[in-house]
PDB file of N, CA and C in Angstrom:
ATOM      1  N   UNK A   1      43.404  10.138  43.342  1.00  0.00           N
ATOM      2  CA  UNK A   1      43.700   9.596  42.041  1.00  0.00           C
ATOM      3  C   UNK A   1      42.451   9.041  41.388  1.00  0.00           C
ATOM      4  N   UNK A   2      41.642   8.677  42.336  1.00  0.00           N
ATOM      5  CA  UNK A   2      40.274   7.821  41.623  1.00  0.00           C
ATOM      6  C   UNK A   2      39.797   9.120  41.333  1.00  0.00           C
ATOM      7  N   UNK A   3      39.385  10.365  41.679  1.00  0.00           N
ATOM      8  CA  UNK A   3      38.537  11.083  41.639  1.00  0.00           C
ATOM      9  C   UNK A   3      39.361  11.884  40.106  1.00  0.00           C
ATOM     10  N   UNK A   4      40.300  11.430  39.732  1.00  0.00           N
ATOM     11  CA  UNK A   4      40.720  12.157  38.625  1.00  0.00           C
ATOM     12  C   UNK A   4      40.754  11.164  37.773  1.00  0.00           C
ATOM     13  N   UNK A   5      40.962  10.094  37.411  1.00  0.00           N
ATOM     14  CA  UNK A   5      40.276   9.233  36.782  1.00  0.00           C
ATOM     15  C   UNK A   5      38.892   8.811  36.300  1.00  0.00           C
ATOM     16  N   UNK A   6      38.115   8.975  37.390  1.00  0.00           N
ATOM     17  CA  UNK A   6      36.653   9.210  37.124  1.00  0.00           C
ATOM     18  C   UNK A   6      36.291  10.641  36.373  1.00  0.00           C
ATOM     19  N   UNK A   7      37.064  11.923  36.579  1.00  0.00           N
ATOM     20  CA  UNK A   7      36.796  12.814  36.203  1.00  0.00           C
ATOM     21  C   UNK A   7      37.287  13.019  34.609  1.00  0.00           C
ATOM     22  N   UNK A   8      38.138  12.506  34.529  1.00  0.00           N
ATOM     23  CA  UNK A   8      38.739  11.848  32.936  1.00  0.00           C
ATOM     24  C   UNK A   8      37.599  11.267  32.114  1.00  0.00           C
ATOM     25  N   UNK A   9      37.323  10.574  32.726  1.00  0.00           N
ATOM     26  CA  UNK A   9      36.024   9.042  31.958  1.00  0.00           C
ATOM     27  C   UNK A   9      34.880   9.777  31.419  1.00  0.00           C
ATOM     28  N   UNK A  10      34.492  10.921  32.835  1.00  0.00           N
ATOM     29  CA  UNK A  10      33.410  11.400  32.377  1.00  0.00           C
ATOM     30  C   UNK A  10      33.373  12.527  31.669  1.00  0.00           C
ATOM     31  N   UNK A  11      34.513  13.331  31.446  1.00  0.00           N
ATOM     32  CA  UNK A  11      35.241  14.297  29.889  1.00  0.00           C
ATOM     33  C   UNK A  11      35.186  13.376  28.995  1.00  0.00           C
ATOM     34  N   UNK A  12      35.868  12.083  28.885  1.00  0.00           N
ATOM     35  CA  UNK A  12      36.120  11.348  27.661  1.00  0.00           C
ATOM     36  C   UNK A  12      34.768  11.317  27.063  1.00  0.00           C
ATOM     37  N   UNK A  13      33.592  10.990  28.038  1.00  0.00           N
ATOM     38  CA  UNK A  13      31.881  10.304  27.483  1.00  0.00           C
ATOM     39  C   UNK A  13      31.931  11.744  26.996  1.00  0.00           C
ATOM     40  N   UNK A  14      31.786  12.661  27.756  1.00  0.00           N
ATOM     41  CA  UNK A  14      31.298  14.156  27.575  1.00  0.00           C
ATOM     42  C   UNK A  14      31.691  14.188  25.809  1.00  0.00           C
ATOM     43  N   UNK A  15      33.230  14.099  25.490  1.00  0.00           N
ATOM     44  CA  UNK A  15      33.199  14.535  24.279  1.00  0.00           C
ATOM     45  C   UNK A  15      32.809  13.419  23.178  1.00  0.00           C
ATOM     46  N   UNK A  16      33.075  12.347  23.516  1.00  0.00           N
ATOM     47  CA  UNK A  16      32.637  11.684  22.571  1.00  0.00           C
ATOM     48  C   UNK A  16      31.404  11.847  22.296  1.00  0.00           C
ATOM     49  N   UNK A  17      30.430  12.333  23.177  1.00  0.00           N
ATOM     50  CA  UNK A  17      28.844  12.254  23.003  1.00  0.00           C
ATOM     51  C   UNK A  17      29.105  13.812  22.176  1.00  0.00           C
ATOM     52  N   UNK A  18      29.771  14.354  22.289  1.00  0.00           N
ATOM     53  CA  UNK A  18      29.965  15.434  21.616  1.00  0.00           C
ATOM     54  C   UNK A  18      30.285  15.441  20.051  1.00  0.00           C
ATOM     55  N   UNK A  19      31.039  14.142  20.256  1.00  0.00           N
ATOM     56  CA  UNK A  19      31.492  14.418  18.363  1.00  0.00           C
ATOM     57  C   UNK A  19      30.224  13.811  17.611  1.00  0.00           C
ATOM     58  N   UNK A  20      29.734  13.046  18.140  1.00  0.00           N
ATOM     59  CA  UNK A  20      28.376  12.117  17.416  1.00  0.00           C
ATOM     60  C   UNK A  20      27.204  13.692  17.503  1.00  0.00           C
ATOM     61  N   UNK A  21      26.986  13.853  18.111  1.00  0.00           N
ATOM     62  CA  UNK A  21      26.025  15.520  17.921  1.00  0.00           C
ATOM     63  C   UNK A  21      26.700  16.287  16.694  1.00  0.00           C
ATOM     64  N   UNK A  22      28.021  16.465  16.811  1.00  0.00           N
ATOM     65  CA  UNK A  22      28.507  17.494  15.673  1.00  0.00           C
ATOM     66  C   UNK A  22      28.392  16.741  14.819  1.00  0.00           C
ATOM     67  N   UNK A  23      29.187  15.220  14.424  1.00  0.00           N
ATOM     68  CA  UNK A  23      28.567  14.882  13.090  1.00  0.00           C
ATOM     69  C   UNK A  23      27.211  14.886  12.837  1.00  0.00           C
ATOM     70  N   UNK A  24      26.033  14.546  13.267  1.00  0.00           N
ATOM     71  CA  UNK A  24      24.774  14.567  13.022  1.00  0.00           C
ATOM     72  C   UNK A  24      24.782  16.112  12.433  1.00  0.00           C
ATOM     73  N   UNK A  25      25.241  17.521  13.526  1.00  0.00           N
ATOM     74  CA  UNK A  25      24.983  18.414  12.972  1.00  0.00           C
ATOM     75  C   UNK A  25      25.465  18.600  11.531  1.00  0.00           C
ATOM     76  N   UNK A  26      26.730  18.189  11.349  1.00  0.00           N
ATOM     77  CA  UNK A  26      27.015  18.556   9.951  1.00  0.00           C
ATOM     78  C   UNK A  26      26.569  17.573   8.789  1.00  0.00           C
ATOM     79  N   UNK A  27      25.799  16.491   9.068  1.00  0.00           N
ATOM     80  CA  UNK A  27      25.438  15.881   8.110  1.00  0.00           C
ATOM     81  C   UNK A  27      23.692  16.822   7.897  1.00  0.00           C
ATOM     82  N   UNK A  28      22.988  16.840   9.293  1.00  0.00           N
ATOM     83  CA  UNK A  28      21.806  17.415   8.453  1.00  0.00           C
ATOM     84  C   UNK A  28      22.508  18.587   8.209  1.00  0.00           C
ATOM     85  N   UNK A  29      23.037  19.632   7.932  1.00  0.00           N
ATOM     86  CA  UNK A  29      23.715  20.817   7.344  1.00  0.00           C
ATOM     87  C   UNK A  29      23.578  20.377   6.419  1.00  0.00           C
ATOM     88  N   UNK A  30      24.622  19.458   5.781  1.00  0.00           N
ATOM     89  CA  UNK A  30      25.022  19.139   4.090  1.00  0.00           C
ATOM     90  C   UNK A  30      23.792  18.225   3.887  1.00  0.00           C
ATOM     91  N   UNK A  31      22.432  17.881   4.407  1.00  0.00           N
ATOM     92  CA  UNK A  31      20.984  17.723   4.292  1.00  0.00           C
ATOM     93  C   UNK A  31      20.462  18.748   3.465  1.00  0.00           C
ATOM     94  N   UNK A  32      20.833  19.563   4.048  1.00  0.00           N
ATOM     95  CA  UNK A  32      19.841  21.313   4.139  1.00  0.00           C
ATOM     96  C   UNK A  32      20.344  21.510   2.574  1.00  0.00           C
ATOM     97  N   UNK A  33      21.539  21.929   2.451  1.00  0.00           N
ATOM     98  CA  UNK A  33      22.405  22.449   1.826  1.00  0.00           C
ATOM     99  C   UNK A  33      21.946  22.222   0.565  1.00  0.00           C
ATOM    100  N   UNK A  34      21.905  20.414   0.411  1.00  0.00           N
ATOM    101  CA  UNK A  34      21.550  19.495  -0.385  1.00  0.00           C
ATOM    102  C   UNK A  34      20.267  19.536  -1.607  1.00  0.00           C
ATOM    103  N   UNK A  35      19.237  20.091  -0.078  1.00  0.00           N
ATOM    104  CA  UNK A  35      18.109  20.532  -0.793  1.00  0.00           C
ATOM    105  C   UNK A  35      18.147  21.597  -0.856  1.00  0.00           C
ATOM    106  N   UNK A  36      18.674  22.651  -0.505  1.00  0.00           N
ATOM    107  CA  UNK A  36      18.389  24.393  -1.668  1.00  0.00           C
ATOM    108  C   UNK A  36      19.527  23.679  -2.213  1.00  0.00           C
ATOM    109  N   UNK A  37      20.518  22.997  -3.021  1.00  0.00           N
ATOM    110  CA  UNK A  37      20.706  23.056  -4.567  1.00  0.00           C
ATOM    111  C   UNK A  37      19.347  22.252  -5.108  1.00  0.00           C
ATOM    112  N   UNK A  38      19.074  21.246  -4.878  1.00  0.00           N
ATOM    113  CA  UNK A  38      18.131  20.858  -5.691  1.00  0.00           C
ATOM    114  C   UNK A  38      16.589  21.500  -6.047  1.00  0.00           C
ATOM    115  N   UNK A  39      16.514  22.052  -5.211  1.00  0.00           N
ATOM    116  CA  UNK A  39      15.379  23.536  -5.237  1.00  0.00           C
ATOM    117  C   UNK A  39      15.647  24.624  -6.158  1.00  0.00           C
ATOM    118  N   UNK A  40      16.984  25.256  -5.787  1.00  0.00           N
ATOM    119  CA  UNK A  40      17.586  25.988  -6.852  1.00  0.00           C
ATOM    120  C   UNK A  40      17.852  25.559  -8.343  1.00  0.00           C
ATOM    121  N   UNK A  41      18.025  24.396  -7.992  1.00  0.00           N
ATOM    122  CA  UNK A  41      18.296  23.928  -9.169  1.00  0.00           C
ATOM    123  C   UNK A  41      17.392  23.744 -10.585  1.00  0.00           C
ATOM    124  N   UNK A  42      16.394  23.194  -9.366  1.00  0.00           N
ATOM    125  CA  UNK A  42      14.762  22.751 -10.137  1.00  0.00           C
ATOM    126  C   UNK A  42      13.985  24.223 -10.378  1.00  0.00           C
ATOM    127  N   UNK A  43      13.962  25.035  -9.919  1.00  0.00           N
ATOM    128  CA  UNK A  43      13.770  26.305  -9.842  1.00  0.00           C
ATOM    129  C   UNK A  43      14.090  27.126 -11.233  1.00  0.00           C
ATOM    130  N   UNK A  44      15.656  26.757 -11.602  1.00  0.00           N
ATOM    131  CA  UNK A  44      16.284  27.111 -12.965  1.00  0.00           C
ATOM    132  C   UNK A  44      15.951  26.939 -13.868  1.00  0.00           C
ATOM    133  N   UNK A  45      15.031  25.306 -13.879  1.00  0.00           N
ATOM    134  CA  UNK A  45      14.821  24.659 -15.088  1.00  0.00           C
ATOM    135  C   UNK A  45      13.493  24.855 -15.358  1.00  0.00           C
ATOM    136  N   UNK A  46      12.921  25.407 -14.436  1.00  0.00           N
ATOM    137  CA  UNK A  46      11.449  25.139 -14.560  1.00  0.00           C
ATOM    138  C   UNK A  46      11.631  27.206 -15.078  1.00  0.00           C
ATOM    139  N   UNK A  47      12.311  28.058 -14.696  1.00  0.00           N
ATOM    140  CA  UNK A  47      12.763  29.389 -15.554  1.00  0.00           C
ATOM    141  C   UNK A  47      12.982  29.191 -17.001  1.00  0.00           C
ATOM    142  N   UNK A  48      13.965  28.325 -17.144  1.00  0.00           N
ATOM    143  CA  UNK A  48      14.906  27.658 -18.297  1.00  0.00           C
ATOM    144  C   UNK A  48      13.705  27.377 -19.456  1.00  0.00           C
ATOM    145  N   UNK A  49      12.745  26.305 -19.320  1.00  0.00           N
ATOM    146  CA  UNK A  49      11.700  25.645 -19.726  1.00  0.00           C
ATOM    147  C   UNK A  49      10.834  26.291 -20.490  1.00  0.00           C
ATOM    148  N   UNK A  50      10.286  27.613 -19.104  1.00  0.00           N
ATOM    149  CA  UNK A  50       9.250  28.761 -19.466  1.00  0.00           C
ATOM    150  C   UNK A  50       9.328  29.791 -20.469  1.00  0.00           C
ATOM    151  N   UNK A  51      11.161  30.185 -20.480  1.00  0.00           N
ATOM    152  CA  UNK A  51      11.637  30.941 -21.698  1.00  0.00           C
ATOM    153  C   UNK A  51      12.061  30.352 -22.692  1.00  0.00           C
ATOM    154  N   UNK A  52      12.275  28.786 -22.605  1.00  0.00           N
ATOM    155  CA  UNK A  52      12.236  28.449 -24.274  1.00  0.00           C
ATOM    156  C   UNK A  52      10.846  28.148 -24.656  1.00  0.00           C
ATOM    157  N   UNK A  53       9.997  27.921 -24.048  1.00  0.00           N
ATOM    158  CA  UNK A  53       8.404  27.734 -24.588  1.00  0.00           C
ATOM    159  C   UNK A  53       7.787  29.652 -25.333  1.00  0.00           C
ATOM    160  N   UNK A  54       8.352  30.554 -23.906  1.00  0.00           N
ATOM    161  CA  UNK A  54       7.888  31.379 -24.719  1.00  0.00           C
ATOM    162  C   UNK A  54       8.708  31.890 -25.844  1.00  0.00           C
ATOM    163  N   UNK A  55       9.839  31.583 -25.850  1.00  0.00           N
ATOM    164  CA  UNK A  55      10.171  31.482 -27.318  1.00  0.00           C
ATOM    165  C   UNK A  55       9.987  31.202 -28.253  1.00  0.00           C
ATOM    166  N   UNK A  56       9.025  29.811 -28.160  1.00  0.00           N
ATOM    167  CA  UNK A  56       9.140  28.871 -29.158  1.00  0.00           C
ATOM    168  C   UNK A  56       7.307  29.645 -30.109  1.00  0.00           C
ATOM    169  N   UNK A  57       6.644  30.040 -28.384  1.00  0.00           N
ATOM    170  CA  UNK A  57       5.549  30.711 -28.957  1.00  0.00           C
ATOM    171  C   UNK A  57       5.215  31.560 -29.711  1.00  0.00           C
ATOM    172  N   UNK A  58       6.786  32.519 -29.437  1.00  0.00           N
ATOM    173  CA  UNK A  58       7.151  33.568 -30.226  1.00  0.00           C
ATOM    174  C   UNK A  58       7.126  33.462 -31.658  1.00  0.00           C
ATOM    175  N   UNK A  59       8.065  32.821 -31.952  1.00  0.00           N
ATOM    176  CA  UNK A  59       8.270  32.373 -32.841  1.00  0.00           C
ATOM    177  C   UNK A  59       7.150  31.697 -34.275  1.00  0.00           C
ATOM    178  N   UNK A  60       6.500  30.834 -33.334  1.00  0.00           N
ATOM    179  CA  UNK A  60       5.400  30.303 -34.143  1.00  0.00           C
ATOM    180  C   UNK A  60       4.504  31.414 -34.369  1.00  0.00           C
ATOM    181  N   UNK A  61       4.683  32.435 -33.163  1.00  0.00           N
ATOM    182  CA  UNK A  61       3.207  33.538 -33.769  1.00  0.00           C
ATOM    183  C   UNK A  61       4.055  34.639 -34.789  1.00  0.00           C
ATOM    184  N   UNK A  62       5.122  34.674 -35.318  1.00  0.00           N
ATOM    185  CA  UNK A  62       5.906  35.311 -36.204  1.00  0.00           C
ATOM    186  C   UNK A  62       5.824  34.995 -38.111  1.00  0.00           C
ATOM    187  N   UNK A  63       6.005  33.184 -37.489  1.00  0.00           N
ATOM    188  CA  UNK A  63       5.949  32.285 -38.624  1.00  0.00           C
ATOM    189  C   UNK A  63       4.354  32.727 -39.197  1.00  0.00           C
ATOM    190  N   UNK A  64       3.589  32.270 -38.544  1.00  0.00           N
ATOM    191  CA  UNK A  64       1.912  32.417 -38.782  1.00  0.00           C
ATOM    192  C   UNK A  64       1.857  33.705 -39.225  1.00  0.00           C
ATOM    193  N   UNK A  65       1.895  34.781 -38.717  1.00  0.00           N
ATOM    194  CA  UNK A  65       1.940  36.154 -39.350  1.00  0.00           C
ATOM    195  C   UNK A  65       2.202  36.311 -40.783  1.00  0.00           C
ATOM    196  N   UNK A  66       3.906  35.630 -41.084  1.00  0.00           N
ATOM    197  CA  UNK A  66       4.394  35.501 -42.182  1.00  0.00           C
ATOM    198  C   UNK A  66       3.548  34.991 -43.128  1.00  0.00           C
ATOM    199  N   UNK A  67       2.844  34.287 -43.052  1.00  0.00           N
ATOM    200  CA  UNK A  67       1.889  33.372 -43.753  1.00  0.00           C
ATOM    201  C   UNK A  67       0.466  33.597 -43.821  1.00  0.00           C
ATOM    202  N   UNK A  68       0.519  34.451 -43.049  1.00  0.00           N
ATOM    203  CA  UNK A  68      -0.961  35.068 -43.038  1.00  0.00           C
ATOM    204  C   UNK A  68      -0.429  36.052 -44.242  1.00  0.00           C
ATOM    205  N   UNK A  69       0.615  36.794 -44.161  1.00  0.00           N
ATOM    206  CA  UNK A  69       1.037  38.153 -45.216  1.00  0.00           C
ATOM    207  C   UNK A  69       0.690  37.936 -46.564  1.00  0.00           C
ATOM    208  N   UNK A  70       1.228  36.374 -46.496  1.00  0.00           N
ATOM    209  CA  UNK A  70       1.725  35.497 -47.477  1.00  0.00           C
ATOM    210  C   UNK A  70       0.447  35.349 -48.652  1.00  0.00           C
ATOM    211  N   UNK A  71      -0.512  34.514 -47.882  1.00  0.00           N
ATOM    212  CA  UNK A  71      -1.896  34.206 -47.856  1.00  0.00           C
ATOM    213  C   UNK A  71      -2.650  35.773 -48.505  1.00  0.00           C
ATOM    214  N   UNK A  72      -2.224  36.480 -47.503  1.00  0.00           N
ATOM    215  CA  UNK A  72      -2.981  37.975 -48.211  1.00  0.00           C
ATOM    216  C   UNK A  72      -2.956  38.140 -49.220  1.00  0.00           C
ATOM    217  N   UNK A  73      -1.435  38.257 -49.654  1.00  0.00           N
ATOM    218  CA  UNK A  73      -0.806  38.688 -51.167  1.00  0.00           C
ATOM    219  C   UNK A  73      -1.473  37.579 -52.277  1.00  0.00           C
ATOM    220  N   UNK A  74      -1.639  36.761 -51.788  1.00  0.00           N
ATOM    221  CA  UNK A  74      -1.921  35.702 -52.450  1.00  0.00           C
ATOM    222  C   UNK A  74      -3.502  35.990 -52.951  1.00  0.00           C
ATOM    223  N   UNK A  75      -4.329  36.390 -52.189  1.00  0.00           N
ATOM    224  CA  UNK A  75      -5.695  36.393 -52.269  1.00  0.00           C
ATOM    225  C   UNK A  75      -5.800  38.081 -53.356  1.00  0.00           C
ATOM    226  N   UNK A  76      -5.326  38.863 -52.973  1.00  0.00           N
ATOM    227  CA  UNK A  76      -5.074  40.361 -53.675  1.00  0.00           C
ATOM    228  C   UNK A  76      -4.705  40.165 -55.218  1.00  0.00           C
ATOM    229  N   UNK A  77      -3.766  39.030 -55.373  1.00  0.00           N
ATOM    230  CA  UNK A  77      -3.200  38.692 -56.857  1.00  0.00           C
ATOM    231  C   UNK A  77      -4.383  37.773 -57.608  1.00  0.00           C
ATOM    232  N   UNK A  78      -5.240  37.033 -56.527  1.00  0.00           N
ATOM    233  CA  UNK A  78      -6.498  36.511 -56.976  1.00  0.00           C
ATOM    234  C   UNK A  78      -7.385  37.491 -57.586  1.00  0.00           C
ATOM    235  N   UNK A  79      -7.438  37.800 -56.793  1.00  0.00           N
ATOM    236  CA  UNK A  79      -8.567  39.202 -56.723  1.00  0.00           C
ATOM    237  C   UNK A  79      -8.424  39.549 -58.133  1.00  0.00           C
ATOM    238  N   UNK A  80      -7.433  39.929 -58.256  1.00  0.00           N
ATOM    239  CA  UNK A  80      -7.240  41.087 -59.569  1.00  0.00           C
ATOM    240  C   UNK A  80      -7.046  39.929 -60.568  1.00  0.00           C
ATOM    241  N   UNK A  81      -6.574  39.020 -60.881  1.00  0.00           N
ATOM    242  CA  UNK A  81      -6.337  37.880 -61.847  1.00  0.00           C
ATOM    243  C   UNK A  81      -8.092  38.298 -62.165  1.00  0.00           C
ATOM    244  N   UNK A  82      -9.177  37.779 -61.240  1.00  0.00           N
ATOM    245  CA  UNK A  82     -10.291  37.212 -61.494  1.00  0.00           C
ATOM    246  C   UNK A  82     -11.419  38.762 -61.915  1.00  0.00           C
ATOM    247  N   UNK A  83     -10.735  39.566 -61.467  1.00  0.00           N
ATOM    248  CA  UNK A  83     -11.436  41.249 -61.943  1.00  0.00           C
ATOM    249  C   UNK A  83     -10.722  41.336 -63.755  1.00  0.00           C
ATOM    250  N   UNK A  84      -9.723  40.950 -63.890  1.00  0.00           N
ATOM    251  CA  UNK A  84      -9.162  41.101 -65.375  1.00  0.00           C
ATOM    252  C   UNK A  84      -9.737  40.218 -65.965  1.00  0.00           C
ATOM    253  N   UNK A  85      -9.934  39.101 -65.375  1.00  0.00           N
ATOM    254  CA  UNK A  85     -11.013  38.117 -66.455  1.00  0.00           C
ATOM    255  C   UNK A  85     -12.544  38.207 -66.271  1.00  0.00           C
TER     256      UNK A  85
END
């Protein structure tokens, strides 16, 4: 009877030392996990960021164009104003 009692005690330690390992395992898991979202995440924004900048570059080199056209026409209507006078 002692020898099955003792053999009890030392299953009982066995698993309890067992559940404290699995939680540890599943906490660094949802560790891990934790950081590829925030990697992924940061990853997105720093994508996110790069295509509204080059958008925004876009854009401004569109505007400038426009205004360069602008500017042209402008100088051509000079031109000829100052050839008629």
């Amino acid at each position: 009877m002692k020898k099955f009692a003792v053999t009890v005690a030392v299953l009982a330690l066995g698993l309890a030392a067992c559940g404290t390992k699995t939680e540890d395992a599943v906490e660094n898991d949802t560790n891990v996990e934790n950081a590829a979202e925030a990697d992924t995440n940061a990853a997105t924004m720093d994508a996110t960021n790069a295509a509204d900048n080059a958008l925004d570059a876009a854009g401004n080199a569109i505007e400038n164009a426009g205004a360069a056209v602008e500017n042209a026409g402008d100088a051509v209507e000079n031109a000829a104003e100052n050839a008629a006078n």
